[in-house]
Protein backbone atom coordinates (compact mmCIF):
# COMPACT_ATOMS: atom_id res chain seq x y z
CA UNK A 1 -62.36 -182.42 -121.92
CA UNK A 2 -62.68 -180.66 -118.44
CA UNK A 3 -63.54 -182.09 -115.85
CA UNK A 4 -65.82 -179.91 -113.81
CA UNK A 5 -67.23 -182.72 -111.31
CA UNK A 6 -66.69 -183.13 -107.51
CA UNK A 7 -62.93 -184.20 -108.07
CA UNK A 8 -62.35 -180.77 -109.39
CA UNK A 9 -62.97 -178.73 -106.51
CA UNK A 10 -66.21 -177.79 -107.31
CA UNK A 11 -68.59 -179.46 -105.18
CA UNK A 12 -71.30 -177.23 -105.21
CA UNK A 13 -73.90 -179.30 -102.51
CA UNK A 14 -70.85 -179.25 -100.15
CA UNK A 15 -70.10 -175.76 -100.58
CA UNK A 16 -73.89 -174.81 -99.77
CA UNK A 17 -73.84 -177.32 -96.78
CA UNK A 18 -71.08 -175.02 -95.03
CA UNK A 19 -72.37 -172.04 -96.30
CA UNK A 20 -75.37 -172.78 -94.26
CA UNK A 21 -73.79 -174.41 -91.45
CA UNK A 22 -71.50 -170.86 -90.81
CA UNK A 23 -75.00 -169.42 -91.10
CA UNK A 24 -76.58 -171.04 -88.47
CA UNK A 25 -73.24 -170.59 -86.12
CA UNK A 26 -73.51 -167.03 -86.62
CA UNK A 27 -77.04 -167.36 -85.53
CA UNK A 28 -76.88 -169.39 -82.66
CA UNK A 29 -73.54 -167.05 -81.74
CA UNK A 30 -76.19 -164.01 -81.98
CA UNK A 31 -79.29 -166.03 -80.25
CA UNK A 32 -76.76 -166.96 -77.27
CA UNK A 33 -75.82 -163.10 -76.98
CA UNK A 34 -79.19 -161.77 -76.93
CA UNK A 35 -79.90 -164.49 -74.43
CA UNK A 36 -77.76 -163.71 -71.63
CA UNK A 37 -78.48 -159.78 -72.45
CA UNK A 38 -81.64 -159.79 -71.74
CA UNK A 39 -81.20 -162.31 -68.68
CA UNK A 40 -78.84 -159.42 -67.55
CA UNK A 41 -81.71 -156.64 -68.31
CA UNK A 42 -84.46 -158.88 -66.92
CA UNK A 43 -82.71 -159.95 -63.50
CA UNK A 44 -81.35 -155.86 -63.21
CA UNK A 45 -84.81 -154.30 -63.79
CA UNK A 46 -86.37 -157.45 -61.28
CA UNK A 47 -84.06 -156.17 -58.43
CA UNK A 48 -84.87 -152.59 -59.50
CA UNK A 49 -88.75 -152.85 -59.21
CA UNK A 50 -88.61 -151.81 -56.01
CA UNK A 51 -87.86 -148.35 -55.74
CA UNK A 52 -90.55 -147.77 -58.39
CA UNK A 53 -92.67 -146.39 -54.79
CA UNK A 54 -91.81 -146.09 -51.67
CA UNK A 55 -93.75 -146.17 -48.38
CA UNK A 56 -95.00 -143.27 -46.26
CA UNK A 57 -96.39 -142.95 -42.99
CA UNK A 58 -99.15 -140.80 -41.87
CA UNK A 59 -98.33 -138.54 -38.23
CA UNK A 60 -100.75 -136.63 -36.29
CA UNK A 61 -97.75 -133.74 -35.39
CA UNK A 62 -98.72 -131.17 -32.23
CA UNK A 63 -96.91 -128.18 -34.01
CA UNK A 64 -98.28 -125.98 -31.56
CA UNK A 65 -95.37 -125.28 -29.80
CA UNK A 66 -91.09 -125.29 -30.33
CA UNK A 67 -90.73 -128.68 -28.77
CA UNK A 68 -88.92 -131.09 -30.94
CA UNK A 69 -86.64 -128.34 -32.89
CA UNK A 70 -83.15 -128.75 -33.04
CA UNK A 71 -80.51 -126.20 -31.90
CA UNK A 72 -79.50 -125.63 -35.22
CA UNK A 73 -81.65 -122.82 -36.26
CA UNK A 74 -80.13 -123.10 -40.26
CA UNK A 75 -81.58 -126.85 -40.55
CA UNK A 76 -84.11 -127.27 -38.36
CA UNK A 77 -85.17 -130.77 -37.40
CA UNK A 78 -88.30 -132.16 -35.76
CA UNK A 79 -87.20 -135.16 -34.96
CA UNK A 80 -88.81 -135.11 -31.00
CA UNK A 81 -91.98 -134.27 -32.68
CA UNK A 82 -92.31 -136.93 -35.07
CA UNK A 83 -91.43 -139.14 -31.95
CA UNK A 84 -94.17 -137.61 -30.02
CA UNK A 85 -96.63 -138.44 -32.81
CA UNK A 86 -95.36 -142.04 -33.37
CA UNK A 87 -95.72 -142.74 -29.35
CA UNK A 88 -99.30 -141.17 -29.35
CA UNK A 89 -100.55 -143.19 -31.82
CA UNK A 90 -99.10 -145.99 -30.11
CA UNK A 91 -99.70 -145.14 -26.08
CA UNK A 92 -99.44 -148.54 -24.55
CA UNK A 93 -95.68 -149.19 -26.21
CA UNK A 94 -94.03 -148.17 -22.86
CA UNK A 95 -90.76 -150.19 -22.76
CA UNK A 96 -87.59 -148.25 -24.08
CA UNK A 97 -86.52 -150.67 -26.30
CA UNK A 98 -89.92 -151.52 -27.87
CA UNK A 99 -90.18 -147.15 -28.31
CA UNK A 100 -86.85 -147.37 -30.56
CA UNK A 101 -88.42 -150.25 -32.44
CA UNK A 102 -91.46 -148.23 -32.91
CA UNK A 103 -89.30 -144.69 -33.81
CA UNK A 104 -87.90 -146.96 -36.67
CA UNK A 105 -91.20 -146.79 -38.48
CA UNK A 106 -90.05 -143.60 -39.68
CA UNK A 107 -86.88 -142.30 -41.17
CA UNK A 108 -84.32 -140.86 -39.61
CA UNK A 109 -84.91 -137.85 -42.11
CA UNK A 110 -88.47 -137.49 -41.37
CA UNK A 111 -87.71 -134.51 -39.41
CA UNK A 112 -86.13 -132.94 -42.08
CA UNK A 113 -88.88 -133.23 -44.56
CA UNK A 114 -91.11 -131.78 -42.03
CA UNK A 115 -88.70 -128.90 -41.18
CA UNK A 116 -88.86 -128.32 -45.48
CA UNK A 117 -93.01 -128.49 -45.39
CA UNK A 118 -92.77 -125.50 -42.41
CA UNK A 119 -90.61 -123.34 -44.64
CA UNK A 120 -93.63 -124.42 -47.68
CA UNK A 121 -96.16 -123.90 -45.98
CA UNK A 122 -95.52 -121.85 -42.57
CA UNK A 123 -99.23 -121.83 -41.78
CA UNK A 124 -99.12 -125.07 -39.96
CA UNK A 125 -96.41 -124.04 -37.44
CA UNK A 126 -98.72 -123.95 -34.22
CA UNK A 127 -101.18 -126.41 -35.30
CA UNK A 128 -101.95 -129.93 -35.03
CA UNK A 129 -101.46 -131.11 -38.57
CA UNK A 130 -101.70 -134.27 -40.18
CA UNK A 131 -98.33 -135.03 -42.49
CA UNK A 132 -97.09 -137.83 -44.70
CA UNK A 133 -93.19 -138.57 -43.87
CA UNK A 134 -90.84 -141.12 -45.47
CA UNK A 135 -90.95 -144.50 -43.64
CA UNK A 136 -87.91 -146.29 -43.51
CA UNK A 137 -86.46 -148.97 -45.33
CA UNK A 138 -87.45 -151.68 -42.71
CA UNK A 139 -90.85 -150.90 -42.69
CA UNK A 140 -90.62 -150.45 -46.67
CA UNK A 141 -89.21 -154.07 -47.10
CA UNK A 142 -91.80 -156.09 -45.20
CA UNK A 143 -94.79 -154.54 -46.72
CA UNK A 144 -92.94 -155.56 -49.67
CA UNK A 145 -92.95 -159.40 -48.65
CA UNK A 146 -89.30 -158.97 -48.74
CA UNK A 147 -88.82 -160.20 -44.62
CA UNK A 148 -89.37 -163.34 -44.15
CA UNK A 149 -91.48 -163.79 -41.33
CA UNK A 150 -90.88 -167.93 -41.52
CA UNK A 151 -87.74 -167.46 -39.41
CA UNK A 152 -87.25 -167.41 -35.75
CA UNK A 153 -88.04 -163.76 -34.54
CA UNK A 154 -84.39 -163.16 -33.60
CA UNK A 155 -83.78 -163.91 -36.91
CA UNK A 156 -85.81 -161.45 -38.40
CA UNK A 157 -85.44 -157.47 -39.06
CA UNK A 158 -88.86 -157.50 -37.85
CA UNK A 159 -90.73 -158.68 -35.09
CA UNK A 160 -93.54 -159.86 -33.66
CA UNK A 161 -95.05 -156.55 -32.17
CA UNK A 162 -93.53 -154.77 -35.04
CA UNK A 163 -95.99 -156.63 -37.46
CA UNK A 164 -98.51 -155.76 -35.44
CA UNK A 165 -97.92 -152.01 -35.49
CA UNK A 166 -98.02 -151.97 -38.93
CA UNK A 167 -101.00 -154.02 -39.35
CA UNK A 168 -102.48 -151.60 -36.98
CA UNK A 169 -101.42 -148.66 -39.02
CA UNK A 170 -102.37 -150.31 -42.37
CA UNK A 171 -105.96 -150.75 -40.66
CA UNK A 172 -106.28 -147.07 -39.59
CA UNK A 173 -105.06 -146.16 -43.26
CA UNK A 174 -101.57 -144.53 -41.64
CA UNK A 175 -99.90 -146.49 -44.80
CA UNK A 176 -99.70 -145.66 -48.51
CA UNK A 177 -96.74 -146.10 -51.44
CA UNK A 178 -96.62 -143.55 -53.38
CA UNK A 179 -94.17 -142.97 -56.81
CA UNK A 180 -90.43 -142.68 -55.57
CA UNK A 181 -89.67 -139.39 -57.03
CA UNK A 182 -86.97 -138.85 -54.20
CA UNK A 183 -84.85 -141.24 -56.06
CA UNK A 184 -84.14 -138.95 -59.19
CA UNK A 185 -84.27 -135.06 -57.30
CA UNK A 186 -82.46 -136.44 -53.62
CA UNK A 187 -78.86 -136.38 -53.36
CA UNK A 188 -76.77 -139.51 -51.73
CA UNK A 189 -77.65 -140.41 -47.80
CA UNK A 190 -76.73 -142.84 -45.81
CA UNK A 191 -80.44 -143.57 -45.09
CA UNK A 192 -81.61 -146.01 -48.31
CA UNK A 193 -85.10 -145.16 -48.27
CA UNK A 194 -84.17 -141.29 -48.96
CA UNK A 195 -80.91 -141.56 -51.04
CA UNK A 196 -80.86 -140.63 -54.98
CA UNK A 197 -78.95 -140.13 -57.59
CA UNK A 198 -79.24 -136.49 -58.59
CA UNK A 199 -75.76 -134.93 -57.47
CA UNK A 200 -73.99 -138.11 -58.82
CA UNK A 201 -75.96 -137.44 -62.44
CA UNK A 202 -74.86 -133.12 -61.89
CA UNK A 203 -71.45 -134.65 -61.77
CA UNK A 204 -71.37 -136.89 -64.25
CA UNK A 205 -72.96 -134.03 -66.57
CA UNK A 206 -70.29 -131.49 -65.55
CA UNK A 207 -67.46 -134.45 -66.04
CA UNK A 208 -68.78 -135.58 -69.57
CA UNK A 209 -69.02 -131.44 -70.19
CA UNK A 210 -65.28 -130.48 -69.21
CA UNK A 211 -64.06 -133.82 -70.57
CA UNK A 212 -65.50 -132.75 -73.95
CA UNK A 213 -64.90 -129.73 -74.52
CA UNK A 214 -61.40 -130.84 -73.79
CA UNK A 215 -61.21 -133.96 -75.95
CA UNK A 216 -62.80 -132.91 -78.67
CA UNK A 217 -61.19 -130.20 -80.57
CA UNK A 218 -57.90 -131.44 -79.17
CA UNK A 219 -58.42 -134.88 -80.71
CA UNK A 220 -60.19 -133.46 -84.35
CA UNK A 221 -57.03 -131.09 -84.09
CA UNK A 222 -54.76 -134.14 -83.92
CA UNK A 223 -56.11 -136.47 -85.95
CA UNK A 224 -56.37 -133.84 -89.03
CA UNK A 225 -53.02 -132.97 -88.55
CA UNK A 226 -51.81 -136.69 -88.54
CA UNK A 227 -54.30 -137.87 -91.77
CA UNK A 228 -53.54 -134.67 -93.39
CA UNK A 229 -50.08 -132.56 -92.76
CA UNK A 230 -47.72 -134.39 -90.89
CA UNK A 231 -45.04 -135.49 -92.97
CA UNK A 232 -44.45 -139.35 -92.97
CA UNK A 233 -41.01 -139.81 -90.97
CA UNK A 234 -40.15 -142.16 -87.81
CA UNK A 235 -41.45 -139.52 -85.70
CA UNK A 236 -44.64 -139.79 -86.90
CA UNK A 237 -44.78 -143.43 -87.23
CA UNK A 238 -43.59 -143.41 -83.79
CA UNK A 239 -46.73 -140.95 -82.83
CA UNK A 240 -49.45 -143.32 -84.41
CA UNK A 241 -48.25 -146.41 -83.03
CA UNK A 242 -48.12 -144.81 -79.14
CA UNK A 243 -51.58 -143.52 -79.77
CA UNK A 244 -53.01 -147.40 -80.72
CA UNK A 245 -51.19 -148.29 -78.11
CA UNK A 246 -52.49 -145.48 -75.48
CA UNK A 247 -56.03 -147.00 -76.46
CA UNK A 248 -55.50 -149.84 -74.92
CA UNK A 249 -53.76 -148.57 -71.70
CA UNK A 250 -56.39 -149.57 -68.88
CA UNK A 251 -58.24 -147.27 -67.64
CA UNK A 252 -57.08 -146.91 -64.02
CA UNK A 253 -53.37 -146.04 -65.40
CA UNK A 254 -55.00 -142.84 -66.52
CA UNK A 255 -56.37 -142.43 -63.15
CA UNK A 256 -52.64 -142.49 -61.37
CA UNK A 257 -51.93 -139.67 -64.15
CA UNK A 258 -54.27 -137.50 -62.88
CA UNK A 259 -53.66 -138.09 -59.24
CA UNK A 260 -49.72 -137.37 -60.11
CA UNK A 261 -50.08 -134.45 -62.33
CA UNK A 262 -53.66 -132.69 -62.12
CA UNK A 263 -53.77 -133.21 -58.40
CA UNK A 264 -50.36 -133.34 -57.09
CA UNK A 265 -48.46 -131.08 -59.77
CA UNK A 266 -51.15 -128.14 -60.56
CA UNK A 267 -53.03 -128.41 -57.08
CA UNK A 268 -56.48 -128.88 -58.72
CA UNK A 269 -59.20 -129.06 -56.26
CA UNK A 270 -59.84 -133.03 -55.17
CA UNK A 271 -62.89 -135.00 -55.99
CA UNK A 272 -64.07 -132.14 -58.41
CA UNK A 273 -65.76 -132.69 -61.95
CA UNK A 274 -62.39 -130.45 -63.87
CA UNK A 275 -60.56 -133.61 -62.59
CA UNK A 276 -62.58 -136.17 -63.56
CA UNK A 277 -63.36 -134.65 -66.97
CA UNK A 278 -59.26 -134.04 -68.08
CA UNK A 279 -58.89 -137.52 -66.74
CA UNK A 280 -61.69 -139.31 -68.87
CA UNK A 281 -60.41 -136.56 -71.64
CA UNK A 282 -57.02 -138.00 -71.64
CA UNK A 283 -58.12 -141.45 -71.64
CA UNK A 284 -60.90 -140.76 -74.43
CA UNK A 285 -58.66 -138.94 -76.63
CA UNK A 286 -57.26 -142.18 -78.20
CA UNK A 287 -60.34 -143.52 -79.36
CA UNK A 288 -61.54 -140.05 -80.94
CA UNK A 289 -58.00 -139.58 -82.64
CA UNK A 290 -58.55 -143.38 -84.25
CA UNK A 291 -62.30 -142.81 -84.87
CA UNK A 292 -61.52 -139.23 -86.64
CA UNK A 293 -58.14 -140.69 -88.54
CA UNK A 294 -60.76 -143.25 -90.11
CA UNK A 295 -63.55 -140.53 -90.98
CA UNK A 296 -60.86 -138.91 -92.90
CA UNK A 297 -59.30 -141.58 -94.32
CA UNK A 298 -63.06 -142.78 -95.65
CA UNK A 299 -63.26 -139.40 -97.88
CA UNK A 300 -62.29 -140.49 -101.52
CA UNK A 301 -59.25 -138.74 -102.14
CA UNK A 302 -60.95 -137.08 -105.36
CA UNK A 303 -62.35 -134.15 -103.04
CA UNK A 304 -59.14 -132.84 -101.95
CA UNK A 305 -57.33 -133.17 -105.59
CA UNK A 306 -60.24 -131.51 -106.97
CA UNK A 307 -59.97 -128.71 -104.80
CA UNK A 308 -56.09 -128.05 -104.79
CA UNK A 309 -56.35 -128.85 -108.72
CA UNK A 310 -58.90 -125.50 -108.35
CA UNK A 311 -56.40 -122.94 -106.77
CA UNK A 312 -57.56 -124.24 -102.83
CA UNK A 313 -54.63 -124.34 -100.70
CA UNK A 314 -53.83 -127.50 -98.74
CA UNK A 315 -55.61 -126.14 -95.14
CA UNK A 316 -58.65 -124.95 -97.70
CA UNK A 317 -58.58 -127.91 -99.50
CA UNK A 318 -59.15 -130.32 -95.87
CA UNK A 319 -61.35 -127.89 -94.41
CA UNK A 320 -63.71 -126.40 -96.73
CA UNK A 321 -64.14 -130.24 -98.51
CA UNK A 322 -62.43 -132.89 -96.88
CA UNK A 323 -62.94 -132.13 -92.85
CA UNK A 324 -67.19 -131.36 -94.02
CA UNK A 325 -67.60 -135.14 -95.36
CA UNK A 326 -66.00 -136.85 -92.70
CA UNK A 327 -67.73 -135.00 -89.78
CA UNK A 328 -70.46 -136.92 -89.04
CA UNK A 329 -67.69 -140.12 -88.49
CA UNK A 330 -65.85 -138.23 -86.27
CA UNK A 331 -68.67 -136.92 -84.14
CA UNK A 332 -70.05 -140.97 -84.21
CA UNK A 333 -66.12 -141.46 -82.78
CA UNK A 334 -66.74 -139.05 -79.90
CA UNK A 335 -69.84 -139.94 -78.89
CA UNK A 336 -68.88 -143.61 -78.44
CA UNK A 337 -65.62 -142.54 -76.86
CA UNK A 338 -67.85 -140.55 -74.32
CA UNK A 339 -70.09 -142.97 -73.69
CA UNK A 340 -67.17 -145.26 -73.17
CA UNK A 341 -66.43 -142.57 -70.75
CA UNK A 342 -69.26 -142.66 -68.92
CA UNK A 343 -69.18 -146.26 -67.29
CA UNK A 344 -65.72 -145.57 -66.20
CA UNK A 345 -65.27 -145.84 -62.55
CA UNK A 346 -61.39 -146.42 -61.91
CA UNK A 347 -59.82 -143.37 -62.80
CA UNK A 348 -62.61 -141.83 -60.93
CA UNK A 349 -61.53 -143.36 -57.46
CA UNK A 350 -57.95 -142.50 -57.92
CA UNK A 351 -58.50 -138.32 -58.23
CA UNK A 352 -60.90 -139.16 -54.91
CA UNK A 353 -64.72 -139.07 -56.88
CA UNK A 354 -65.78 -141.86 -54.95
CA UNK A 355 -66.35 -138.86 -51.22
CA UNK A 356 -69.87 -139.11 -50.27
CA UNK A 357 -71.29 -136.13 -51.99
CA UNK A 358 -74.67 -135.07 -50.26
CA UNK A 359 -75.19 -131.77 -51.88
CA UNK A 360 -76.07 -131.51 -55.73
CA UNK A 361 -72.57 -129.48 -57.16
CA UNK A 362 -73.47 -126.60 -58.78
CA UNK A 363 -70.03 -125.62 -60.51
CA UNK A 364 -67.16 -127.96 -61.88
CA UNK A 365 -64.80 -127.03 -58.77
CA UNK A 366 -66.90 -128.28 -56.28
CA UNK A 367 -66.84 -131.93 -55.07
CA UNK A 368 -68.47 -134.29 -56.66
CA UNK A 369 -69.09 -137.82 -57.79
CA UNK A 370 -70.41 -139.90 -60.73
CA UNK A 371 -72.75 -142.20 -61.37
CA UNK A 372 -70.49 -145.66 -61.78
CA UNK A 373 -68.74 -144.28 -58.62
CA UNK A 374 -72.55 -143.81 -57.29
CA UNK A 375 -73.39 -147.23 -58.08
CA UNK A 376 -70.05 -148.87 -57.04
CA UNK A 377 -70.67 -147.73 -53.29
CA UNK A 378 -74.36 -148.64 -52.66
CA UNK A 379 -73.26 -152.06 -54.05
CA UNK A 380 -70.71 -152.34 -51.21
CA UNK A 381 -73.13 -150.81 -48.96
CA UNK A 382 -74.43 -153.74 -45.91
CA UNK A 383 -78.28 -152.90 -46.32
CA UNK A 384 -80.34 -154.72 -48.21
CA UNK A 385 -82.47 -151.73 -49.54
CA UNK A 386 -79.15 -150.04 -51.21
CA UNK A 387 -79.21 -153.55 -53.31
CA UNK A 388 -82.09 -152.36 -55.46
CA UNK A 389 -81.29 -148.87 -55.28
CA UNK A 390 -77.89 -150.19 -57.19
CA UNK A 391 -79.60 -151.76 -59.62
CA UNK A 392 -82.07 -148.71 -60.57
CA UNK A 393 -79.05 -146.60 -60.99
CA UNK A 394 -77.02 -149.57 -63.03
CA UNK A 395 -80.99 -149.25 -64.98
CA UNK A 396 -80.05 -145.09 -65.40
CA UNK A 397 -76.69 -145.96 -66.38
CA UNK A 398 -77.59 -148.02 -69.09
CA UNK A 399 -80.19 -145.68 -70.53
CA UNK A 400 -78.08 -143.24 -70.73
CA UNK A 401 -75.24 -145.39 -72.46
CA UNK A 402 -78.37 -146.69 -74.90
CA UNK A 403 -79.24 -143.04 -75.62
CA UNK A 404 -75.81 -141.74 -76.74
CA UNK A 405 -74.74 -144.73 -78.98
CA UNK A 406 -78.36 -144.29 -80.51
CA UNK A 407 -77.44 -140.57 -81.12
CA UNK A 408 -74.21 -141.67 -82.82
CA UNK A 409 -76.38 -143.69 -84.86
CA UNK A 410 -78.46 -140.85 -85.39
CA UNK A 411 -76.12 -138.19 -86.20
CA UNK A 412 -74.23 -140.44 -88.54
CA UNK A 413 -77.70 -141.10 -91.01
CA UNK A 414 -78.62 -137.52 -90.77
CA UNK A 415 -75.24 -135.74 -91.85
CA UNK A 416 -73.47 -138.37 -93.55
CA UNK A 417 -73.06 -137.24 -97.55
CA UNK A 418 -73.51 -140.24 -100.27
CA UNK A 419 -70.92 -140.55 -102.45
């Protein structure tokens, strides 16, 4: 007679028991990960409230005559006038030292936005006007409550008669926050209360653009040839194992390639998006030769016996059948590979990405720089009000990352062909 008990190895009770138990480790393992992701989210998007609005200060501006523009008759600044307006509204601030506390209600690119409303609306040249400039980042941190007026006044960022400007101006109504569109249409500045992220987003578009059109038929090409053609010999053993090795070269490797070859060998212009998109091409090819080698691989191997055992040749065989049904794998494989891409920031630095780009590029030779490389100088910028500025581009960044991976997951439902 068998013997079917617990001695026998099958101890069903026990065998539920860990069944459960691995259960409820892979739960708490999941719980735990979600935790600290959205402590991550939460504490980023807490730091990035601020730049939601931004402050901006109301001037009476005598327009009536040329005082206050700059030499430079391309950019224009009215710097003396917004001055002029700041110590009228203020006429018993005599001192000099108290005046340059009292000029730092405004930002140092106020006269720049008002040279940009002239060339809007030229009408108010010669008047006395009423505008609404940028404040700067001072004044824009202690309405926020982020100054703490608790410490001794030498302490502080602002003082005593300071706060008492701005109640003064809050009072008269010379105060408002408005939304902070600046941040997504201004290029960098070294003033935080102006600076954006629009010519760092132009680059990274025409980096992810070059480095695509680059990677992408080159590493299809490949990894058809390899799956399909290539005969199996050392040399191409030799090939597959350098490209799972290449996929794990770090990043910044790739990086000195570039500076070597693209900039040193062919003279390619510095700091421009070509650069930076045949870098991240070369390090994302790799990943899309893998991801595609696997699409192919997934294909039962019916379709292509079918087709040769029809009359198809071997290259009509792959692409008329085969290459079809294991397209929407490889284009989930590139579009994790480029979003992979996109929060790169080493091999940026070495080919020179990380200049400080003012101007929004408007080609792929011109400098440029990208958003990690955006994001990794304002965090080792000294003011405080580049701190939340980093953390509303890290907030971009990760949108962005969230949107391709959910188009991968998108593109892969939609084409994929059941079998």
């Amino acid at each position: 007679m068998i013997d079917f008990g617990k001695n026998a190895g099958f101890d069903l009770k026990g065998r539920h028991r860990a069944e459960a138990r691995f259960q409820w480790m892979g739960k708490i393992a999941i719980a735990i990960s979600l935790f600290f992701l959205a402590a991550m989210v939460f504490t980023i998007a807490r730091d990035a409230s601020g730049i939601i609005k931004q402050t901006q200060i109301q001037l009476q501006l005598d327009l009536t005559d040329a005082t206050g523009i700059a030499q430079n008759n391309k950019h224009p600044s009215y710097g003396k006038a917004v001055k002029a307006a700041l110590r009228a509204q203020f006429p018993k601030v005599k001192k000099r030292k108290d005046k340059k506390r009292l000029y730092g209600f405004a930002s140092p690119e106020a006269g720049f936005e008002i040279a940009r409303m002239i060339d809007e609306s030229p009408e108010i040249l010669g008047r006395i006007t009423k505008v609404w400039v940028t404040a700067s980042d001072g004044l824009d941190l202690y309405l926020r409550g982020k100054v703490d007026m608790d410490l001794p006044e030498r302490q502080r960022r602002v003082s005593d008669a300071e706060r008492d400007w701005i109640a003064t101006l809050q009072e008269q109504g010379h105060l408002r926050r408005v939304f902070n569109w600046g941040f997504l249409t201004n290029g960098d500045s070294r003033e935080p209360e102006v600076a954006g992220i629009l010519s760092a987003l132009v680059g990274t578009a025409y980096s992810l653009a070059v480095c695509f059109a680059f990677a992408f038929p080159v590493g299809i090409g490949a990894a058809i040839y390899l799956e399909e053609f290539a005969p199996k010999s050392r040399l191409s053993d030799l090939i597959e194992v350098n490209i799972n090795n290449l996929a794990a070269v770090p990043s910044i490797v790739f990086g000195l390639l570039g500076l070597s070859m693209f900039l040193g060998v062919f003279g390619m212009p510095r700091s421009s998006p070509l650069v930076g998109g045949l870098v991240l091409a070369l390090m994302t090819l790799p990943t899309m030769i893998i991801a595609a080698r696997a699409a192919l691989r997934s294909v039962p191997p019916s379709f292509k016996e079918g087709a040769l055992a029809l009359g198809a040749s071997p290259v009509q065989a792959v692409f008329h059948h085969v290459f079809p049904v294991a397209m929407p794998g490889m284009l989930t494989g590139s579009i994790v590979g480029m979003a992979q891409a996109l929060g790169e920031t080493a091999p940026l630095l070495m080919i020179g990405m990380v200049a400080f780009i003012v101007d929004i590029p408007t080609s792929i030779l011109e400098p440029a720089t990208a958003l990690p490389v955006q994001i990794f100088l304002w965090a080792d910028s000294p003011e405080r009000a580049f701190t939340e500025k980093t953390a509303a581009a890290i907030i971009v960044l990760l949108v962005f990352l969230v949107s391709m991976n959910l188009i991968a997951i998108l593109l892969r439902r939609k084409l994929e062909t059941r079998f």
